[in-house]
N, C-alpha and C. Protein backbone atom coordinates (compact mmCIF):
# COMPACT_ATOMS: atom_id res chain seq x y z
N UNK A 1 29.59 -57.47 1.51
CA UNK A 1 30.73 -57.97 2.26
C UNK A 1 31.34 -56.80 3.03
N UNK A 2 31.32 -56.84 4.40
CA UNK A 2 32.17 -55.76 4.93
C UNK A 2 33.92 -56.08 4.74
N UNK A 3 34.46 -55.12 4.59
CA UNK A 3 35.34 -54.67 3.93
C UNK A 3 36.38 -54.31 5.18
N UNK A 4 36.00 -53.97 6.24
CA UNK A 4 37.09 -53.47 7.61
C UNK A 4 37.62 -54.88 8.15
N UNK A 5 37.17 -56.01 8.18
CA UNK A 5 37.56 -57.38 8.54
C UNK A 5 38.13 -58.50 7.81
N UNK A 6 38.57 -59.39 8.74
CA UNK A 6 39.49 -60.42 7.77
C UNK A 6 38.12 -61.19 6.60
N UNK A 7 38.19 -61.49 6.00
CA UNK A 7 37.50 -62.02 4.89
C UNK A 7 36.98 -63.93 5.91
N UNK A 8 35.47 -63.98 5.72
CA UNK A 8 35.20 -65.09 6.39
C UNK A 8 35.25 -66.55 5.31
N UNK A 9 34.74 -67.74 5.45
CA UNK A 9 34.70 -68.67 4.73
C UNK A 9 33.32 -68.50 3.40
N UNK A 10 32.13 -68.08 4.39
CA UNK A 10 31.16 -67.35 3.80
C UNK A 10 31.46 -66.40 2.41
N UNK A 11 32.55 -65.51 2.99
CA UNK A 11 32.82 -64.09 1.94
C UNK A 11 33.17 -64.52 0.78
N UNK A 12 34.05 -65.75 1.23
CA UNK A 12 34.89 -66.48 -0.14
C UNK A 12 34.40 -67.21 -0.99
N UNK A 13 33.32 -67.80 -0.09
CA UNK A 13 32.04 -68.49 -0.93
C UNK A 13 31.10 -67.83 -1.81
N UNK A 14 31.03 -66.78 -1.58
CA UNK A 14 30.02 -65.61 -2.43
C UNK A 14 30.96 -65.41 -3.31
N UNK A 15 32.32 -64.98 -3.86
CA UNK A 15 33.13 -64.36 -4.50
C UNK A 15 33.18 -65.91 -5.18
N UNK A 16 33.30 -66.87 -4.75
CA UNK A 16 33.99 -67.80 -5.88
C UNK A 16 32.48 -68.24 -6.56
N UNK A 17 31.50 -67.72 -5.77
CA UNK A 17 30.06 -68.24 -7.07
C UNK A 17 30.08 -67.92 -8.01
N UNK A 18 30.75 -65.87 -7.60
CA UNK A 18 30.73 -65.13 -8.77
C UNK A 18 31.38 -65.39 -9.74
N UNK A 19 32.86 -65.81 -8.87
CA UNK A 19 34.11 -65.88 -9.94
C UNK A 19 33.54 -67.20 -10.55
N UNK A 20 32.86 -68.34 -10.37
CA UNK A 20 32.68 -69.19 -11.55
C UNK A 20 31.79 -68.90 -12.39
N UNK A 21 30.72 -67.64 -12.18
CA UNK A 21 30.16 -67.46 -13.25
C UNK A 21 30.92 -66.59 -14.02
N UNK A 22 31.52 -65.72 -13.97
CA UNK A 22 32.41 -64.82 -14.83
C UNK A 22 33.67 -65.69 -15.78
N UNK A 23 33.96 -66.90 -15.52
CA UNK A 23 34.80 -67.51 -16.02
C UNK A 23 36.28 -67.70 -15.57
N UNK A 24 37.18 -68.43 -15.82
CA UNK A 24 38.17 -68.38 -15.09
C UNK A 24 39.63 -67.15 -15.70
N UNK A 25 39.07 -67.38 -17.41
CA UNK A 25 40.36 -65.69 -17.69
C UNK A 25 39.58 -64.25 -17.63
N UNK A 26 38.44 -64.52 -17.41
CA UNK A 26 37.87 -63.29 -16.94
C UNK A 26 39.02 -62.51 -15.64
N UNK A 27 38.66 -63.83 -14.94
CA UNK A 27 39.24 -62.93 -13.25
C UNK A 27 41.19 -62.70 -13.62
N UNK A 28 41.45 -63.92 -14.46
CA UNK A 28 42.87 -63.59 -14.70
C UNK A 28 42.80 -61.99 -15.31
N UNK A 29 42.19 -61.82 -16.19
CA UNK A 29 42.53 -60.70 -16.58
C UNK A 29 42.14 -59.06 -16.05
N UNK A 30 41.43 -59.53 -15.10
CA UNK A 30 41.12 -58.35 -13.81
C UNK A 30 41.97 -58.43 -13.17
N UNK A 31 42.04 -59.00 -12.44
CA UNK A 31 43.36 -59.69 -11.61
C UNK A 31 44.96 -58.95 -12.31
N UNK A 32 45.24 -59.50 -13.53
CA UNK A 32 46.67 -59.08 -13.97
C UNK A 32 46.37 -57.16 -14.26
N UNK A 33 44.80 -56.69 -14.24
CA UNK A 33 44.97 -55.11 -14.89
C UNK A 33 44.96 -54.20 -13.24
N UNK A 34 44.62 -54.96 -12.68
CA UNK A 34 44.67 -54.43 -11.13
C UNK A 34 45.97 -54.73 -10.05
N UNK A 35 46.79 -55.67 -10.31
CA UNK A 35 47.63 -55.92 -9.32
C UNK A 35 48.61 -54.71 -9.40
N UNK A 36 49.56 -54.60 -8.53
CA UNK A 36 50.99 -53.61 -8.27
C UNK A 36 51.27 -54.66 -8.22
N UNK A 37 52.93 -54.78 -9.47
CA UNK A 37 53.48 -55.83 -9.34
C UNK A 37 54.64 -55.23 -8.04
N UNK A 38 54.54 -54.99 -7.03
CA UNK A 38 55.55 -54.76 -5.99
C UNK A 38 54.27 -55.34 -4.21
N UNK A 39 53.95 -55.90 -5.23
CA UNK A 39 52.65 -56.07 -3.78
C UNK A 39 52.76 -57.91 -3.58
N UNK A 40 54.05 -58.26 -3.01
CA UNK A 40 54.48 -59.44 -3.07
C UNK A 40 52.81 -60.46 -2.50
N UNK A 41 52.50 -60.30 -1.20
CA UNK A 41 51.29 -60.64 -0.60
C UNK A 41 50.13 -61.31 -1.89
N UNK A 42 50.17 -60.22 -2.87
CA UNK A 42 49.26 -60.95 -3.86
C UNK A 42 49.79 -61.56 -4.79
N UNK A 43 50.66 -61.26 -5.28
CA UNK A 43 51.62 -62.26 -5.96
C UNK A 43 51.55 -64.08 -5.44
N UNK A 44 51.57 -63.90 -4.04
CA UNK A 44 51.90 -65.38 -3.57
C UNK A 44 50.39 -65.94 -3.14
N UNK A 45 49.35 -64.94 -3.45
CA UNK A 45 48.33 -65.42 -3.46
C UNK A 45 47.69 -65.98 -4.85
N UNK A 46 48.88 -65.51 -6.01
CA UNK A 46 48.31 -65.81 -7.36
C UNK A 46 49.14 -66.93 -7.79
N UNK A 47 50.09 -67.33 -6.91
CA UNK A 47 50.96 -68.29 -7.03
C UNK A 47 50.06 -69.40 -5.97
N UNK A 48 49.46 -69.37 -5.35
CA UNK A 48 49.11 -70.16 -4.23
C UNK A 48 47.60 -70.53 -5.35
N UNK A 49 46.96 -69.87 -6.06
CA UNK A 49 45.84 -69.76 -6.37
C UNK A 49 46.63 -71.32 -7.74
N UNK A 50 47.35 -70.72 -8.02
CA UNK A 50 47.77 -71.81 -9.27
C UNK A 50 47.90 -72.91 -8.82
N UNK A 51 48.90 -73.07 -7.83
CA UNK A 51 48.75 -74.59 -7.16
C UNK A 51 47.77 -75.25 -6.59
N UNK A 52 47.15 -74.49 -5.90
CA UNK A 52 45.72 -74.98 -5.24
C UNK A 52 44.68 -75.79 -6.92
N UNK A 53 45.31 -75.01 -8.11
CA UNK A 53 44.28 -75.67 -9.16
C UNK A 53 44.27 -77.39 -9.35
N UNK A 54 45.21 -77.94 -8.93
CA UNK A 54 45.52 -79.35 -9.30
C UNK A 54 44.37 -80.29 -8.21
N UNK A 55 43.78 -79.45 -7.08
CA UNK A 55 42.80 -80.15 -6.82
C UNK A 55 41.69 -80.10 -7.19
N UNK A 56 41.33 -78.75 -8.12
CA UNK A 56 40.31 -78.85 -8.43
C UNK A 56 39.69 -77.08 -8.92
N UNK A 57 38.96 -76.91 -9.31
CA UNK A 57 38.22 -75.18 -9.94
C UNK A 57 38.40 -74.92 -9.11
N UNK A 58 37.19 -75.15 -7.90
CA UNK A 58 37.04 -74.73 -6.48
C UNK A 58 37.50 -74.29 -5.98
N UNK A 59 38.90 -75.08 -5.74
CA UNK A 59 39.86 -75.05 -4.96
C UNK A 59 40.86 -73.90 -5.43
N UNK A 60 40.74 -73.76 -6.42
CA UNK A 60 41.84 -72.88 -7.66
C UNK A 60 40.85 -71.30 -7.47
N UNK A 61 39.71 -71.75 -7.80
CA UNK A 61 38.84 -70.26 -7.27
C UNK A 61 39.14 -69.52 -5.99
N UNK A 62 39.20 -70.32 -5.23
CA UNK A 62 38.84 -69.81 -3.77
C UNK A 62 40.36 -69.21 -3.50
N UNK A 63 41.44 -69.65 -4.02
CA UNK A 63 42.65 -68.87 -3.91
C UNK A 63 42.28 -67.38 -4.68
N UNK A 64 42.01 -67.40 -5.89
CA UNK A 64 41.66 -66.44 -6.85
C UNK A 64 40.87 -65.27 -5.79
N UNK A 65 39.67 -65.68 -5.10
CA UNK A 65 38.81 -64.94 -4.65
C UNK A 65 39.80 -64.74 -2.97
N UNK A 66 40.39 -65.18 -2.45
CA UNK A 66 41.78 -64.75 -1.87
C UNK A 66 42.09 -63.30 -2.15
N UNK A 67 42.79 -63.15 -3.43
CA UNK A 67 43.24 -61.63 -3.93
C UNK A 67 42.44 -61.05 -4.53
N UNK A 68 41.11 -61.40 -4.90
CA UNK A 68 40.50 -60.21 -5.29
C UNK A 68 39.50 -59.85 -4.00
N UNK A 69 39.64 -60.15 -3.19
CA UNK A 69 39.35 -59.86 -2.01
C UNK A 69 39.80 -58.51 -1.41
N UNK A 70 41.27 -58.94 -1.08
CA UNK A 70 42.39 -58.54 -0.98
C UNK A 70 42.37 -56.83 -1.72
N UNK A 71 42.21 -56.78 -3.26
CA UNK A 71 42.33 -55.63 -4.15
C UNK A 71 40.78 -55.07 -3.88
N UNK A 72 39.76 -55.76 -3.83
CA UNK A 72 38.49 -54.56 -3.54
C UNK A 72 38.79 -53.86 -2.11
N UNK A 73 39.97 -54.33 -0.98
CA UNK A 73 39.84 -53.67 0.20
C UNK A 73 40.81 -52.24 0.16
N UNK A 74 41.80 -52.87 -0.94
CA UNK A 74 42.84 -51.96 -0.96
C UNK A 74 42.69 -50.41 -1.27
């Protein structure tokens, strides 16, 4: 995945294959050992990631793979 550009539909699709094979508190708990809690942007992407769950994994992934996107660029 190049890393200098906005993240495509593609990119997110590769990351949420991964993230469903790794499990879903897997990534929570990468996710909570990597964030800066002063980094509002991902915060509301981990808040956006929660709501998005009521439609579905997928849907709840692909927010997830949102910010860890986000933290491999950082």
């Amino acid at each position: 995945m190049n890393l200098t550009r906005e993240p495509t539909y593609l990119d997110y699709s590769r990351v949420v294959d991964y993230l469903v094979a790794m499990g879903d508190s897997t990534v929570k708990e990468i996710a909570t050992a990597l964030l800066r809690p002063d980094d509002q942007w991902v915060r509301e992407r981990l808040i956006a990631a929660e709501v998005d769950g009521h439609v579905g994994r997928r849907a709840k992934l692909t927010g997830q793979a949102a910010f860890v996107w986000y933290l491999t660029r950082a």
